[in-house]
PDB file of N, CA and C in Angstrom:
ATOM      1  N   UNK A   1       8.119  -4.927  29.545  1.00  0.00           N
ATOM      2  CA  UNK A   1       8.854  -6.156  29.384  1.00  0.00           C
ATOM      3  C   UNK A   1       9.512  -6.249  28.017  1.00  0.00           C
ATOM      4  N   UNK A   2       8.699  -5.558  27.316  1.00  0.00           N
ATOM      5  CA  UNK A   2       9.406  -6.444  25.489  1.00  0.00           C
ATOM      6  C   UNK A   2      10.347  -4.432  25.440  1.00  0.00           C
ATOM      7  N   UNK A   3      10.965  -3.948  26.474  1.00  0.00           N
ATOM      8  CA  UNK A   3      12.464  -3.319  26.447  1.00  0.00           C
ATOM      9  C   UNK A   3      13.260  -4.286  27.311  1.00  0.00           C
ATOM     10  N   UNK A   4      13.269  -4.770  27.612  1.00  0.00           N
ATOM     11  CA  UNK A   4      14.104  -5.655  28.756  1.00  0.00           C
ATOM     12  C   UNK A   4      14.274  -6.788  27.413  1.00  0.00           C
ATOM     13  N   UNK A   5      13.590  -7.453  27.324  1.00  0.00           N
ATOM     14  CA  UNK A   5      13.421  -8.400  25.937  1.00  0.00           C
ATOM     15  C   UNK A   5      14.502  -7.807  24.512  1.00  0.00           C
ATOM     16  N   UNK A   6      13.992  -6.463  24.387  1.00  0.00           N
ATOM     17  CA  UNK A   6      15.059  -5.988  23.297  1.00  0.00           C
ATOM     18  C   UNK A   6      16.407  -5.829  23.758  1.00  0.00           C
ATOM     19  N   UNK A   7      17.185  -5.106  24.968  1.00  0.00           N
ATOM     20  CA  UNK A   7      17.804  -5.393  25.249  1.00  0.00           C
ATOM     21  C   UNK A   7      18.921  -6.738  25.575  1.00  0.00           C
ATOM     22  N   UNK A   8      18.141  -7.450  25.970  1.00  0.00           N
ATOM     23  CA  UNK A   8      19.097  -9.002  25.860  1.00  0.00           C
ATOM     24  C   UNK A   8      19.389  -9.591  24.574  1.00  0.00           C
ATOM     25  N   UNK A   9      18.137  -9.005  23.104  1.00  0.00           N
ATOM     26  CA  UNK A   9      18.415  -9.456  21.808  1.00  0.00           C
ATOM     27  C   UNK A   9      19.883  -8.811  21.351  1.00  0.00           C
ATOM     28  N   UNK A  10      19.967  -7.334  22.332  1.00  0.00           N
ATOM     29  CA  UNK A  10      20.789  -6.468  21.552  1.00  0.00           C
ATOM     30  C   UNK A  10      22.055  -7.505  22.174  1.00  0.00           C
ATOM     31  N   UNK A  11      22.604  -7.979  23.262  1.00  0.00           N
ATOM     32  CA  UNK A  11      23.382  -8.459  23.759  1.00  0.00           C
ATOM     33  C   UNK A  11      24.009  -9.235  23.209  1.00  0.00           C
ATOM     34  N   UNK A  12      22.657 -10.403  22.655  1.00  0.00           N
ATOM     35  CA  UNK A  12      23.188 -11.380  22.152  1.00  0.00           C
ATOM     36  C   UNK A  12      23.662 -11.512  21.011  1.00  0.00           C
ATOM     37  N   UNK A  13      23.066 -10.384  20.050  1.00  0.00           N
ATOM     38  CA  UNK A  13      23.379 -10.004  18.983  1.00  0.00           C
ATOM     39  C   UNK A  13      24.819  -9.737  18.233  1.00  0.00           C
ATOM     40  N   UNK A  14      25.216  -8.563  19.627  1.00  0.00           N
ATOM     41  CA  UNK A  14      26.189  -8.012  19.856  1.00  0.00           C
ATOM     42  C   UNK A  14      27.717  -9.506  20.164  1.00  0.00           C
ATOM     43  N   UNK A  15      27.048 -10.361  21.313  1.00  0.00           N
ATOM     44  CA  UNK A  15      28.045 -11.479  21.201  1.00  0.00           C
ATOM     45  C   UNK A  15      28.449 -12.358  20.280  1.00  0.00           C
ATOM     46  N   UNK A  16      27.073 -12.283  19.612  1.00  0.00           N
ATOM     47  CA  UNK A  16      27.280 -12.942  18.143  1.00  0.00           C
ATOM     48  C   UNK A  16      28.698 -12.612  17.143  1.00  0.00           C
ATOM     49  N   UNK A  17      28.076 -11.202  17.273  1.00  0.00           N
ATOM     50  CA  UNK A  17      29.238 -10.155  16.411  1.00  0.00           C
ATOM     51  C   UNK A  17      30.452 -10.633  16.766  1.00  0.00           C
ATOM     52  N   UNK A  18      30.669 -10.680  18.476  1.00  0.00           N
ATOM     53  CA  UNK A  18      32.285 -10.684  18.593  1.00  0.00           C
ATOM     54  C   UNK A  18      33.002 -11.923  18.513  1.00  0.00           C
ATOM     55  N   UNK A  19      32.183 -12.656  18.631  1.00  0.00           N
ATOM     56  CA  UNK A  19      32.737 -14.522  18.267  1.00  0.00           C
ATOM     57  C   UNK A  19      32.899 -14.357  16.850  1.00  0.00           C
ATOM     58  N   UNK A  20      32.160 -13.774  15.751  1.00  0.00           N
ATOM     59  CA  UNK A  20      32.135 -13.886  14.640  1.00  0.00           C
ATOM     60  C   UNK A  20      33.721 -13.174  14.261  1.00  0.00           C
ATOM     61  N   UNK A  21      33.938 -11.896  14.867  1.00  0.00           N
ATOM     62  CA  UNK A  21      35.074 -10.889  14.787  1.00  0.00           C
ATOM     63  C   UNK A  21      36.414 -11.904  15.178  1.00  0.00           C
ATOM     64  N   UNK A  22      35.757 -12.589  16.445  1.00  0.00           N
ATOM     65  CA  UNK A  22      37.215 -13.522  17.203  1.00  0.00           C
ATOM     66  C   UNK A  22      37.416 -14.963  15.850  1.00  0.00           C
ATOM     67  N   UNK A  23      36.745 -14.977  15.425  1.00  0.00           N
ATOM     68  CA  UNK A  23      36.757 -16.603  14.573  1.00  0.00           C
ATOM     69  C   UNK A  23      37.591 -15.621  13.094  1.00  0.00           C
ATOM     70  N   UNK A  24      37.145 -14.965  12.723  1.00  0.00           N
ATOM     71  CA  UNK A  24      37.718 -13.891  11.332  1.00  0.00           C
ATOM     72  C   UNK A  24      39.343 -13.600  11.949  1.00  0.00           C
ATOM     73  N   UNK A  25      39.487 -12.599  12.833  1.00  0.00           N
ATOM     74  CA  UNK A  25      40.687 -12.980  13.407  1.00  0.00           C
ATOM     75  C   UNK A  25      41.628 -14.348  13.290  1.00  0.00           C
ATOM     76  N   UNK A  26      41.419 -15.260  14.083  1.00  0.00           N
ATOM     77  CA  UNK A  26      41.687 -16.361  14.093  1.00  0.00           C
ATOM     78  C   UNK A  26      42.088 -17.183  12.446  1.00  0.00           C
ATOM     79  N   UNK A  27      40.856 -16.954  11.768  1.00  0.00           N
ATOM     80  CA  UNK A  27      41.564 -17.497  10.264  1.00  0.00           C
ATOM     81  C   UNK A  27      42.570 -16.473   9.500  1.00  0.00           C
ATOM     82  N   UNK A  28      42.408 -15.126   9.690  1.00  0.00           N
ATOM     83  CA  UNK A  28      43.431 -14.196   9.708  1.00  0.00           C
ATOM     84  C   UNK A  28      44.782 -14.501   9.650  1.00  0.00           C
ATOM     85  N   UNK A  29      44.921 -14.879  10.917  1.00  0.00           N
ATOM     86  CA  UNK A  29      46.359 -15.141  11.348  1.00  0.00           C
ATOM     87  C   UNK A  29      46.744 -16.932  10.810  1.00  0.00           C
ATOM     88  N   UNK A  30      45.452 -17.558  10.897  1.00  0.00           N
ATOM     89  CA  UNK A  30      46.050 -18.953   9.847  1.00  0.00           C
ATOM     90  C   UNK A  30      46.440 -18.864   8.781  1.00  0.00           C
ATOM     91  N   UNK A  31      45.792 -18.233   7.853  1.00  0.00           N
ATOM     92  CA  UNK A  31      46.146 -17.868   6.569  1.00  0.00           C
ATOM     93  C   UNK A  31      47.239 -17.095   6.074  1.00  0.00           C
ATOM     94  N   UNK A  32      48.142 -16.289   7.191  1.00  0.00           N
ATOM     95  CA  UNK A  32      49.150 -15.821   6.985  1.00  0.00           C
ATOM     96  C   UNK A  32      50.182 -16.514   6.039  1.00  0.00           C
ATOM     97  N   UNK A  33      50.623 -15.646   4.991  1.00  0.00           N
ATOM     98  CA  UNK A  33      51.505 -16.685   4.349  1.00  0.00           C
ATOM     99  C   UNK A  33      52.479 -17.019   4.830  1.00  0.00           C
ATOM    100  N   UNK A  34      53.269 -18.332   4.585  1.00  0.00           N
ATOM    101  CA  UNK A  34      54.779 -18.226   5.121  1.00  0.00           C
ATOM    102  C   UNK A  34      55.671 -17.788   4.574  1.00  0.00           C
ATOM    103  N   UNK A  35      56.861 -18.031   5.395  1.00  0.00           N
ATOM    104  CA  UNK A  35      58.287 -17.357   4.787  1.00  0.00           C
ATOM    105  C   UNK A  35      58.750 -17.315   3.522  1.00  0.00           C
ATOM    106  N   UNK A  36      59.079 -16.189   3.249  1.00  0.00           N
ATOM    107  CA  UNK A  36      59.064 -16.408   1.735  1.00  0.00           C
ATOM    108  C   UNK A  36      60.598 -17.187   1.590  1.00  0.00           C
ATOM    109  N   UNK A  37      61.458 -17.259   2.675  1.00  0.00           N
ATOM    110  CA  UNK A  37      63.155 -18.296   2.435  1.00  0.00           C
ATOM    111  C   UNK A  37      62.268 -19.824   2.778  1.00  0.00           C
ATOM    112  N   UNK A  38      61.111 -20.200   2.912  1.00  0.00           N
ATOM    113  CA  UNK A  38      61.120 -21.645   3.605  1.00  0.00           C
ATOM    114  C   UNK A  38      61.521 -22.280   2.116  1.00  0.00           C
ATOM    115  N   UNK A  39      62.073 -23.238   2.129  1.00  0.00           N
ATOM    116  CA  UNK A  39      62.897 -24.199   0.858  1.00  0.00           C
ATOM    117  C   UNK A  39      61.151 -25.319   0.393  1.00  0.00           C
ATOM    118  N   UNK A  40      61.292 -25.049  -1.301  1.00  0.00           N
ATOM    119  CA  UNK A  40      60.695 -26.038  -1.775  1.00  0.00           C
ATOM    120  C   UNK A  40      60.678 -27.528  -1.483  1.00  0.00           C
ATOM    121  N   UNK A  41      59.529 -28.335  -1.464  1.00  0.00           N
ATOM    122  CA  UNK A  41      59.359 -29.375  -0.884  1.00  0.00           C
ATOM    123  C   UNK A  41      60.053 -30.375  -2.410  1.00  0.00           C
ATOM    124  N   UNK A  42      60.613 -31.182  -1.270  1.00  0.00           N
ATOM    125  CA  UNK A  42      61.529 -32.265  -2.799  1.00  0.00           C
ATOM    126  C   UNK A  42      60.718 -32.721  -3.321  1.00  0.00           C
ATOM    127  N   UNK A  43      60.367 -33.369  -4.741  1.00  0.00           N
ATOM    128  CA  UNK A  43      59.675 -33.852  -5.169  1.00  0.00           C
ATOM    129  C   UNK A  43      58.618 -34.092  -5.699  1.00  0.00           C
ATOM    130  N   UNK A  44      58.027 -32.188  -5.241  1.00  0.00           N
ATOM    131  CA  UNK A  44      57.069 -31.238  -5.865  1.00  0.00           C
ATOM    132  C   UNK A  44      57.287 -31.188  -7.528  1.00  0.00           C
ATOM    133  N   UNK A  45      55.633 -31.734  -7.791  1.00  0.00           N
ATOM    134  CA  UNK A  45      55.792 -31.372  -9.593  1.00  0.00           C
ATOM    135  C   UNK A  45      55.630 -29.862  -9.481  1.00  0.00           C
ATOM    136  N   UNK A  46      55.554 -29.678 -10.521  1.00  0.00           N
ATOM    137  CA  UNK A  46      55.526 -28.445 -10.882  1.00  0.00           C
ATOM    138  C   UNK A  46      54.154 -27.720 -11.520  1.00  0.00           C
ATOM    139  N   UNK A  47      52.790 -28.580 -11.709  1.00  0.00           N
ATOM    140  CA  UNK A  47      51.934 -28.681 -12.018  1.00  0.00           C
ATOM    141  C   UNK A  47      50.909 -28.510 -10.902  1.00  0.00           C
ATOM    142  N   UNK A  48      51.252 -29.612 -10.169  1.00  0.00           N
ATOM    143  CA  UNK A  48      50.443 -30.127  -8.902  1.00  0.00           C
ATOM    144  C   UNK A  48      50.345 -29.473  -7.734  1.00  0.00           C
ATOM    145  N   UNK A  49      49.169 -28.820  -7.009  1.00  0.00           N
ATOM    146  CA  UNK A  49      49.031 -28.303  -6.184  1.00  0.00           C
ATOM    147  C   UNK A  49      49.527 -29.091  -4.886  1.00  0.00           C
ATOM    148  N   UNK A  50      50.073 -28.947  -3.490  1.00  0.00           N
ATOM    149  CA  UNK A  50      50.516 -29.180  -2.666  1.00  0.00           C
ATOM    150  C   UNK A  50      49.105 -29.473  -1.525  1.00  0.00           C
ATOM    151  N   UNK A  51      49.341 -29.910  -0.838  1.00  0.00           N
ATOM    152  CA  UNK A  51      48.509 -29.693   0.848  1.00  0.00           C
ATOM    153  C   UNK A  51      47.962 -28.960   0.946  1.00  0.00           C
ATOM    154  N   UNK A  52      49.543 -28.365   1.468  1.00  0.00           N
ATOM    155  CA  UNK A  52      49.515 -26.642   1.720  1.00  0.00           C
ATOM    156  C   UNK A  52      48.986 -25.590   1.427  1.00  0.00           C
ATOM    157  N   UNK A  53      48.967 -25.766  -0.231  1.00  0.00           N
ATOM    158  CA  UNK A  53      48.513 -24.967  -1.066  1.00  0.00           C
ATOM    159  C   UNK A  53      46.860 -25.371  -1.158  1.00  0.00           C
ATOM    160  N   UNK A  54      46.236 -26.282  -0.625  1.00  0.00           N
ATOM    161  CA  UNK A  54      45.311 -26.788  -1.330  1.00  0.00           C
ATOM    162  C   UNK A  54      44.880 -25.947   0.426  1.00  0.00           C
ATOM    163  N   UNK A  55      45.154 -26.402   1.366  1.00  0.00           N
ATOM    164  CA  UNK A  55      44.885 -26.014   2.995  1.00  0.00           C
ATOM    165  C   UNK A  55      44.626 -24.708   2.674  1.00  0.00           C
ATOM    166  N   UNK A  56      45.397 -23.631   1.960  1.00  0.00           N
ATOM    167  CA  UNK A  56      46.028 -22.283   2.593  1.00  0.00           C
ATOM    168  C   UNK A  56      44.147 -21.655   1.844  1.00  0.00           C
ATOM    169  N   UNK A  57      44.385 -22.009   0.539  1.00  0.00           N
ATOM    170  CA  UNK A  57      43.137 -21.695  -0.054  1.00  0.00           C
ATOM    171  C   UNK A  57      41.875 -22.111   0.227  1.00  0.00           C
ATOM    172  N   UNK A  58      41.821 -23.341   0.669  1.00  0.00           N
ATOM    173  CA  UNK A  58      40.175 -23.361   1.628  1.00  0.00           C
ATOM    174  C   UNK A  58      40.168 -21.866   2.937  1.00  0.00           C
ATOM    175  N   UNK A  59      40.988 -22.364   3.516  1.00  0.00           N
ATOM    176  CA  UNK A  59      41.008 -21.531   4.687  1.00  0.00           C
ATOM    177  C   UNK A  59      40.644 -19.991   4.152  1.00  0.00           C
ATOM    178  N   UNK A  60      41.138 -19.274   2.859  1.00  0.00           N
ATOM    179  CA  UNK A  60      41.130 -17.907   2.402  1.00  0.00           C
ATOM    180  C   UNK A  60      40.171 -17.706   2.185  1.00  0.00           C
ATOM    181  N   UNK A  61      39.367 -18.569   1.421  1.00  0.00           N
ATOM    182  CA  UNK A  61      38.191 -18.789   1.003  1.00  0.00           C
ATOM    183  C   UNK A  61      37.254 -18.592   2.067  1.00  0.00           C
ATOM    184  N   UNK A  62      37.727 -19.430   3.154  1.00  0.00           N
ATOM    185  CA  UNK A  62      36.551 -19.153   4.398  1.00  0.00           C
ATOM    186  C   UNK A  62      36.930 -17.852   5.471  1.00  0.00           C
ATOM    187  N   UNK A  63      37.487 -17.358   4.929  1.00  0.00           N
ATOM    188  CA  UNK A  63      38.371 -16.146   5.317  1.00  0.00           C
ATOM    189  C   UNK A  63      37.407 -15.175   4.371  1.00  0.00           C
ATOM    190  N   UNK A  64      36.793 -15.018   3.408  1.00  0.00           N
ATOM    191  CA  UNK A  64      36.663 -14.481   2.545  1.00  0.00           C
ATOM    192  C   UNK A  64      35.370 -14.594   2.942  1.00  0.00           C
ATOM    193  N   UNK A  65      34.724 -15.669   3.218  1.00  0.00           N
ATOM    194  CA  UNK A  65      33.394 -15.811   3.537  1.00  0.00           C
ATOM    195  C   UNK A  65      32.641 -14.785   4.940  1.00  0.00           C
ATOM    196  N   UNK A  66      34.384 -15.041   6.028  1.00  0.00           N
ATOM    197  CA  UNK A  66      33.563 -14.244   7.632  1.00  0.00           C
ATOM    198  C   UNK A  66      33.943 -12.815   6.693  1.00  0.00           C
ATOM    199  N   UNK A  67      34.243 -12.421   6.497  1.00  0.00           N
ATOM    200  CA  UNK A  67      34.318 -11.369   6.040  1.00  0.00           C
ATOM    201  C   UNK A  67      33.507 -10.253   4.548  1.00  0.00           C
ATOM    202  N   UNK A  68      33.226 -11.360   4.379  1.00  0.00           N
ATOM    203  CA  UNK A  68      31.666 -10.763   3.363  1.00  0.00           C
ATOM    204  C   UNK A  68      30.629 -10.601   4.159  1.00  0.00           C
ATOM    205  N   UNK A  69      30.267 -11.785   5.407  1.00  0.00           N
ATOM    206  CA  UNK A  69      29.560 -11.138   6.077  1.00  0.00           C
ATOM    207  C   UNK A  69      29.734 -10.489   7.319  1.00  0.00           C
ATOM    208  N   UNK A  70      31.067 -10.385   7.694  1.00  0.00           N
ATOM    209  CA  UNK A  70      31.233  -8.794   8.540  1.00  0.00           C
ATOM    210  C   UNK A  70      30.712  -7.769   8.024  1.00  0.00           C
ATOM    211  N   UNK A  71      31.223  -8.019   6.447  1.00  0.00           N
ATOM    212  CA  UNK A  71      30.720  -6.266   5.713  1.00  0.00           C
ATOM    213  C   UNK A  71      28.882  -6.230   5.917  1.00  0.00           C
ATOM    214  N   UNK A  72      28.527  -7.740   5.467  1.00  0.00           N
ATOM    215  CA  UNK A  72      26.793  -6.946   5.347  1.00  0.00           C
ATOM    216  C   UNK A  72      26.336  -6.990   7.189  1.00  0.00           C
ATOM    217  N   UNK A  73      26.773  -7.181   7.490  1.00  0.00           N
ATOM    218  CA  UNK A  73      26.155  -7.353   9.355  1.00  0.00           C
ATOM    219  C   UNK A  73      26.064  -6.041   9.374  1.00  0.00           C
ATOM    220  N   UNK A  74      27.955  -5.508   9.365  1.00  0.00           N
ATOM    221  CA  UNK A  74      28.113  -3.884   9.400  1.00  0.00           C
ATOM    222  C   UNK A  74      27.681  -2.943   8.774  1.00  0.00           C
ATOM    223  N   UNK A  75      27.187  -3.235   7.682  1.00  0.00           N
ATOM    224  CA  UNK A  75      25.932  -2.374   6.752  1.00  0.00           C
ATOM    225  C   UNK A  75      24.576  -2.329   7.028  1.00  0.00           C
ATOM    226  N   UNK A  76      24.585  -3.729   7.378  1.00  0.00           N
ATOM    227  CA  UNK A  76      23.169  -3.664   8.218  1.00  0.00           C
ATOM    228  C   UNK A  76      22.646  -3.035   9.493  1.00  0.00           C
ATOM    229  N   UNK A  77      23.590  -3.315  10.059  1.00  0.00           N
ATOM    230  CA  UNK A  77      23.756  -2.524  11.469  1.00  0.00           C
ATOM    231  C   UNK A  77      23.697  -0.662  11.141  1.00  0.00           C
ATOM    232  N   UNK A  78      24.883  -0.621  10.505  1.00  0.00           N
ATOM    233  CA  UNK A  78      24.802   1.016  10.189  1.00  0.00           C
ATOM    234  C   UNK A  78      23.352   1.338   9.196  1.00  0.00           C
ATOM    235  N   UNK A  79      22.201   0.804   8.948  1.00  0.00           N
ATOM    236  CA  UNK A  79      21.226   1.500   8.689  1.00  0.00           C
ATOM    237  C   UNK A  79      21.091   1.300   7.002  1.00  0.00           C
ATOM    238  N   UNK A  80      22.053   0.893   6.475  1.00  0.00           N
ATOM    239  CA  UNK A  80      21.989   0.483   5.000  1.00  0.00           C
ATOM    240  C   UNK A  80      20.978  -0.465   4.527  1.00  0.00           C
ATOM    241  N   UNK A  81      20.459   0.222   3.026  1.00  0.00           N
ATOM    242  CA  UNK A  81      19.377  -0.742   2.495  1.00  0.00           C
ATOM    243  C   UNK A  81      20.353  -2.317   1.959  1.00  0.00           C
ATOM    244  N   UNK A  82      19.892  -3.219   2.968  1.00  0.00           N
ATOM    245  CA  UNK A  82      20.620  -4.473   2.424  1.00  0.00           C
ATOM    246  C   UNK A  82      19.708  -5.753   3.787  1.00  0.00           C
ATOM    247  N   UNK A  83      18.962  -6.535   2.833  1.00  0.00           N
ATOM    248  CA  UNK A  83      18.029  -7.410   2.608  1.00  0.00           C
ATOM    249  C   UNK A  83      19.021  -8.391   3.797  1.00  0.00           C
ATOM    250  N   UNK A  84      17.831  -8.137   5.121  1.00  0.00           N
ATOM    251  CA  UNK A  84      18.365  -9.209   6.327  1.00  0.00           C
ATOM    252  C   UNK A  84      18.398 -10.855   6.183  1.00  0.00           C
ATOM    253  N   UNK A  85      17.351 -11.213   4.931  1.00  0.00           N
ATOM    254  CA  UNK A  85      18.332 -12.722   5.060  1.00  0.00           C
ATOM    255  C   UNK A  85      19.440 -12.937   4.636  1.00  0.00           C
ATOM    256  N   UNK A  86      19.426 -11.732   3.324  1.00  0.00           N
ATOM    257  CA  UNK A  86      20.847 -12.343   2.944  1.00  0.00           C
ATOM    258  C   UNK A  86      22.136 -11.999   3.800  1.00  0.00           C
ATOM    259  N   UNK A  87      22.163 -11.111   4.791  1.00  0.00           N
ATOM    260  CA  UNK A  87      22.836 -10.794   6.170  1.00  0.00           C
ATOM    261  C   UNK A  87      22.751 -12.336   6.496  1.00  0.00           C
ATOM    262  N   UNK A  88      21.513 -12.784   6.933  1.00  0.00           N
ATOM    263  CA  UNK A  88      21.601 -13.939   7.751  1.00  0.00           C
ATOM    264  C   UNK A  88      22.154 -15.349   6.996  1.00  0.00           C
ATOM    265  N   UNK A  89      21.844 -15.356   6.006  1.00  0.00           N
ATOM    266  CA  UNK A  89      23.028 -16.318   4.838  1.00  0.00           C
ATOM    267  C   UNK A  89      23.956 -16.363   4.754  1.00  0.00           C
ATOM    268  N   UNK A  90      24.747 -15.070   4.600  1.00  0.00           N
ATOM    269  CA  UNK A  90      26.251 -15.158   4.710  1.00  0.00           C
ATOM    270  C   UNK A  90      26.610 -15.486   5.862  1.00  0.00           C
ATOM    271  N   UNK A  91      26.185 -14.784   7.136  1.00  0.00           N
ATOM    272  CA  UNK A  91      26.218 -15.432   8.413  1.00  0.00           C
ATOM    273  C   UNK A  91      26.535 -16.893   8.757  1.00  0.00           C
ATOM    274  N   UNK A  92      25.378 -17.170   8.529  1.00  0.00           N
ATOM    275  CA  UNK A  92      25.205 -18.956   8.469  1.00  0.00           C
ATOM    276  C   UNK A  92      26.576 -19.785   7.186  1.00  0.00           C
ATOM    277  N   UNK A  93      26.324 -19.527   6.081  1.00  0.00           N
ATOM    278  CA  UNK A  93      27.623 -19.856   5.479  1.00  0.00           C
ATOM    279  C   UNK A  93      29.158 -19.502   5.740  1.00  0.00           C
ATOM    280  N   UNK A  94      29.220 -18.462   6.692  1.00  0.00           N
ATOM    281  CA  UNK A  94      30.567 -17.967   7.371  1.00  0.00           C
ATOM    282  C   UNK A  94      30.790 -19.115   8.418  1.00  0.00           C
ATOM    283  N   UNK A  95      29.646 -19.582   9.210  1.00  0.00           N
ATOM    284  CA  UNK A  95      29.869 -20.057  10.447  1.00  0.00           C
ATOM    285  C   UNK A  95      30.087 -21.282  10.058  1.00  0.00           C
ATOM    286  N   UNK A  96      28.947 -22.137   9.239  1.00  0.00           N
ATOM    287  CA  UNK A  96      29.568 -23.139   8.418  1.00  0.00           C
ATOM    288  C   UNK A  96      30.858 -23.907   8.104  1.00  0.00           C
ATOM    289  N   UNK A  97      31.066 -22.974   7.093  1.00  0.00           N
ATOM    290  CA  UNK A  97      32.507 -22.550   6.832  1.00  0.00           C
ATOM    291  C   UNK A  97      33.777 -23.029   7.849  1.00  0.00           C
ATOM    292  N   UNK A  98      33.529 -22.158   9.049  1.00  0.00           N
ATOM    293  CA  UNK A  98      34.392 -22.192   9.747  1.00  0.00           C
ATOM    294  C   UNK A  98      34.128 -23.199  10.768  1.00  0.00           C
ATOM    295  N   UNK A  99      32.800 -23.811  10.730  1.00  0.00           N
ATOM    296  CA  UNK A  99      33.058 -24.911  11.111  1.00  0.00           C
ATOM    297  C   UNK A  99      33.854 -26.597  10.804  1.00  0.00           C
ATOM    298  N   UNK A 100      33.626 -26.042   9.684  1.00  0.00           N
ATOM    299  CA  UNK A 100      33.536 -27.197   8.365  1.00  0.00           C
ATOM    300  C   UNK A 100      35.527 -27.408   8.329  1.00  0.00           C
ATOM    301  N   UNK A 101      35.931 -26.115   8.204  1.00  0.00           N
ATOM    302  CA  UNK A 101      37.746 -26.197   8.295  1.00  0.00           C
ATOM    303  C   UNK A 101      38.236 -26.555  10.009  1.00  0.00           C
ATOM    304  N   UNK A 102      37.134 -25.958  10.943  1.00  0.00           N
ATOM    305  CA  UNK A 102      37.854 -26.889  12.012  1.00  0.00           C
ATOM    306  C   UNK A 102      37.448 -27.975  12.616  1.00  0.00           C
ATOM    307  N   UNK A 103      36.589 -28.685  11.668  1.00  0.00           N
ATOM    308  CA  UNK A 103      36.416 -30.057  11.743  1.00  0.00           C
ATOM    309  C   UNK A 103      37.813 -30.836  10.778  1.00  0.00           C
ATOM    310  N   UNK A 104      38.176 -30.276  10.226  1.00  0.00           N
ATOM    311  CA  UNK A 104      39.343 -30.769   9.208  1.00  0.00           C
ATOM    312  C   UNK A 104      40.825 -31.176  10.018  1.00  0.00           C
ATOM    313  N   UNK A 105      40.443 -29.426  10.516  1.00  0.00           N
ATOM    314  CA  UNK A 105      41.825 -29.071  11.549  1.00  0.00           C
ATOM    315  C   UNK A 105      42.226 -30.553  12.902  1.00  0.00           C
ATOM    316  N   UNK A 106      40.833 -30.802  13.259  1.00  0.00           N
ATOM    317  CA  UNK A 106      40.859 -31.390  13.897  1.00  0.00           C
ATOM    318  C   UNK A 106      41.103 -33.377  13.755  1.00  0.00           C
ATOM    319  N   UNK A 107      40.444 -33.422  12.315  1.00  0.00           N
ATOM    320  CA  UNK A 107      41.082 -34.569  11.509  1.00  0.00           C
ATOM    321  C   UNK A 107      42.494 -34.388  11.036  1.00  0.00           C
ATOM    322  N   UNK A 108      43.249 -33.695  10.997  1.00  0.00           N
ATOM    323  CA  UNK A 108      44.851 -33.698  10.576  1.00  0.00           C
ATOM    324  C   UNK A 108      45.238 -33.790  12.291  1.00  0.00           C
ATOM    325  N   UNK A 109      44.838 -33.393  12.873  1.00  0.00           N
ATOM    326  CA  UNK A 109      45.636 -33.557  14.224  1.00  0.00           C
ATOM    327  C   UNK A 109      45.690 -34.310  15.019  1.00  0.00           C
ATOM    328  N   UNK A 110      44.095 -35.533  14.902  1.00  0.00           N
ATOM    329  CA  UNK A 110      44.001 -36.968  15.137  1.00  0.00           C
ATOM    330  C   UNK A 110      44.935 -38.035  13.845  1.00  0.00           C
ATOM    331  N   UNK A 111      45.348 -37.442  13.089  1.00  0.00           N
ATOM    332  CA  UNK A 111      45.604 -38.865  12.487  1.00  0.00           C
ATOM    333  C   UNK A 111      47.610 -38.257  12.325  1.00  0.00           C
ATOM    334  N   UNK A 112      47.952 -36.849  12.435  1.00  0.00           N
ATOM    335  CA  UNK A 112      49.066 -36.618  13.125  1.00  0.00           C
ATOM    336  C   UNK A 112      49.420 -37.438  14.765  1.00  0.00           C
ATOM    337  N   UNK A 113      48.515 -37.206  15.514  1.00  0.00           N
ATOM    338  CA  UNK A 113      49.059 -38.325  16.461  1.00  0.00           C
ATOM    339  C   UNK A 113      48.886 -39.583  16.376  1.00  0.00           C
ATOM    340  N   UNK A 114      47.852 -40.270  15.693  1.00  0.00           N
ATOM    341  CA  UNK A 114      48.053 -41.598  15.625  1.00  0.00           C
ATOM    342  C   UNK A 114      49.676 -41.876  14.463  1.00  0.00           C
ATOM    343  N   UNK A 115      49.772 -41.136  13.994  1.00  0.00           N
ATOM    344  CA  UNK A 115      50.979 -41.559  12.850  1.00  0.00           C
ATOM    345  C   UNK A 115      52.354 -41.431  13.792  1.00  0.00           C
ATOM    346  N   UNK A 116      51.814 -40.382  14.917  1.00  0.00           N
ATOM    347  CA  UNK A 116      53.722 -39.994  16.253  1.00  0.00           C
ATOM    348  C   UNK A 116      53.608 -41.279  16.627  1.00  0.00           C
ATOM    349  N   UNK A 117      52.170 -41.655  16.887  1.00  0.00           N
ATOM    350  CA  UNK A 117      52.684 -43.349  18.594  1.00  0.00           C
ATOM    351  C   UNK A 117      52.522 -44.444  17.455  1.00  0.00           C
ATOM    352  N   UNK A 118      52.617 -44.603  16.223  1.00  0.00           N
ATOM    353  CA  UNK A 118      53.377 -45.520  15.541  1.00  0.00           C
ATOM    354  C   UNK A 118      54.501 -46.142  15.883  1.00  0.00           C
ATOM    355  N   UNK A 119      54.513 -47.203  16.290  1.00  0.00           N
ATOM    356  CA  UNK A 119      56.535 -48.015  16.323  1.00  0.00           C
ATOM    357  C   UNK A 119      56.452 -48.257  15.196  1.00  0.00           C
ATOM    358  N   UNK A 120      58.172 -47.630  15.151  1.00  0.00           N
ATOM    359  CA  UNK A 120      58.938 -47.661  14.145  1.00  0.00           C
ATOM    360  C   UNK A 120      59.982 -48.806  13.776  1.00  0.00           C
TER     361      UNK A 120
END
């Protein structure tokens, strides 16, 4: 029984991995910079960080996070001396993380539609 048991750990393990791979992806392609012709916003100091700028860098940051712990999962996995909680820390602070920005995502996009069905 406890191979049948290891097996389903390996599974889940393994699904873990690829949600983790699909969510890294995913901020990947958010974080893409934009166009480098898009025109400066009017009225931008010149000091002062933007939204955008303030958005682009959380997101990198948590970009930075699934991906510190891709590397120790994948070190861990490949047999490398490297200490499984702290595998499981970065883990947990990756997922965090990426929870934490699409709870955000999801506050700009509720108060984007309450601001569309505004009368004008």
């Amino acid at each position: 029984m406890s191979g049948v048991a290891g097996i389903g750990g390996v599974d889940r393990v393994m699904a873990l991995r690829a949600q983790i791979l699909e969510r890294n992806a995913a901020l990947s392609r958010a974080a893409a910079p934009a166009p480098a012709s898009a025109p400066e916003p009017v009225g931008k100091a010149s000091g002062a960080a933007s939204f955008a700028d303030t958005m682009q860098s959380a997101i990198a940051k948590v970009n930075d996070g699934q991906q510190k712990a891709s590397a120790l999962s994948e070190a861990y996995e490949r047999g490398e001396t490297v200490d499984i909680a702290k595998v499981m820390l970065a883990r947990q602070e990756a997922s965090v993380g990426f929870e934490a920005t699409l709870q955000v995502r999801n506050k700009i996009l509720s108060a984007y539609k309450d601001i569309m069905s505004m009368p004008v």
